[in-house]
C-alpha atoms as a PDB file:
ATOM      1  CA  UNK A   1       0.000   0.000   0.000  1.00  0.00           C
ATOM      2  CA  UNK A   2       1.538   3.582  -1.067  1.00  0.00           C
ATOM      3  CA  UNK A   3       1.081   6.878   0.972  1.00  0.00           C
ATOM      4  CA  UNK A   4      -0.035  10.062  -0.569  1.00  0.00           C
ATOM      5  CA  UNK A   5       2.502  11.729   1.592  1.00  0.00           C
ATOM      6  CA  UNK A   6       5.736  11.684   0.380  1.00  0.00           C
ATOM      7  CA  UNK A   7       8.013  11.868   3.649  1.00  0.00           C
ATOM      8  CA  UNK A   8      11.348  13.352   1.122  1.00  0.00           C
ATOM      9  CA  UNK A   9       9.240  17.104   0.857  1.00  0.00           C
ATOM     10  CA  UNK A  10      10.848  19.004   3.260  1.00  0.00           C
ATOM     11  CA  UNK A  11       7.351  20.230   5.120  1.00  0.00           C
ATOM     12  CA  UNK A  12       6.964  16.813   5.371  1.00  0.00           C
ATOM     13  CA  UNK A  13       9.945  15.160   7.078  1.00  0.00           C
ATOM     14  CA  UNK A  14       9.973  18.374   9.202  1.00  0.00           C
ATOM     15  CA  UNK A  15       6.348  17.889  10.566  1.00  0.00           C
ATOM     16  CA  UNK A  16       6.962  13.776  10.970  1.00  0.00           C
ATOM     17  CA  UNK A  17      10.533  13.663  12.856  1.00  0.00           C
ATOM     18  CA  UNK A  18      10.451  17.911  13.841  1.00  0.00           C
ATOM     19  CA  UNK A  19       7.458  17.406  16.415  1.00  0.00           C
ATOM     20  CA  UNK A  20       8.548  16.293  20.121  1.00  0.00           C
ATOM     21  CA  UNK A  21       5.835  13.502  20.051  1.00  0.00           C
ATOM     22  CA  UNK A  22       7.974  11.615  17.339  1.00  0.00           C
ATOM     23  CA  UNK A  23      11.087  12.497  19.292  1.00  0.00           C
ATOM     24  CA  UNK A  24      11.319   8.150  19.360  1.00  0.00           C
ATOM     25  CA  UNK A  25      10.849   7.997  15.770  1.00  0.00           C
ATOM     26  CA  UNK A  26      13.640  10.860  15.059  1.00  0.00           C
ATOM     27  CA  UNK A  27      16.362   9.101  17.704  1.00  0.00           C
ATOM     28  CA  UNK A  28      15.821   5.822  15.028  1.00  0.00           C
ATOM     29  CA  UNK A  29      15.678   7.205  12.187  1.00  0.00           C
ATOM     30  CA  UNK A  30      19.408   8.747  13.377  1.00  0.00           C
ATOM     31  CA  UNK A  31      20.533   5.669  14.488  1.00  0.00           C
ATOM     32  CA  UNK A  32      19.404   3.845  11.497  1.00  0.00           C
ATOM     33  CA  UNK A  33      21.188   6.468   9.109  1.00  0.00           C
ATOM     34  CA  UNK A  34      24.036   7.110  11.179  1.00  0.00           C
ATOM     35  CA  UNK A  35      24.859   3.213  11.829  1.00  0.00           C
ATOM     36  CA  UNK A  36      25.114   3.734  16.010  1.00  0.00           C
ATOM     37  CA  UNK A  37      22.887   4.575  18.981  1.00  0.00           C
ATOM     38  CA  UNK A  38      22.390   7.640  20.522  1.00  0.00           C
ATOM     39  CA  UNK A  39      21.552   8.310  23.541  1.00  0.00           C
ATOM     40  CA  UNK A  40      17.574   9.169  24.532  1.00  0.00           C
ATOM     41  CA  UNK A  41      17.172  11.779  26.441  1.00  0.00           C
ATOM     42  CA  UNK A  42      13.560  11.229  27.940  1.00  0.00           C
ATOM     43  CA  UNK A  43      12.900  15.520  28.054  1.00  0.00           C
ATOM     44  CA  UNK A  44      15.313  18.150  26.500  1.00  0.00           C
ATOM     45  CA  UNK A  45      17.786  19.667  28.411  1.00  0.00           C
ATOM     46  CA  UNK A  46      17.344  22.905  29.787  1.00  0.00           C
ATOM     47  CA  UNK A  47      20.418  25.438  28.490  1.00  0.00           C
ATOM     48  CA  UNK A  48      19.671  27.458  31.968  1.00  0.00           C
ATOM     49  CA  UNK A  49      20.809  24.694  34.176  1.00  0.00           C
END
């Protein structure tokens, strides 16, 4: 079955790995491309301490 969204438009891939709810999806899809894990963080770090 094919998707009428294409996730390669840039509005796209920003709105399905960009969005903190697919902050899971994102941390694969990095580990997938990059070969490694990364650490999951399970909420961002705060620059203010």
């Amino acid at each position: 079955m094919r998707h009428p969204i294409d996730p390669k438009i840039d509005c796209v891939f920003k709105a399905l790995l960009g969005a903190e709810d697919n902050r899971v999806l994102l941390i694969h899809f990095l580990n997938a491309l990059l070969g490694r894990e990364l650490p999951a963080r399970s909420k961002p770090k705060n620059s203010a301490g």
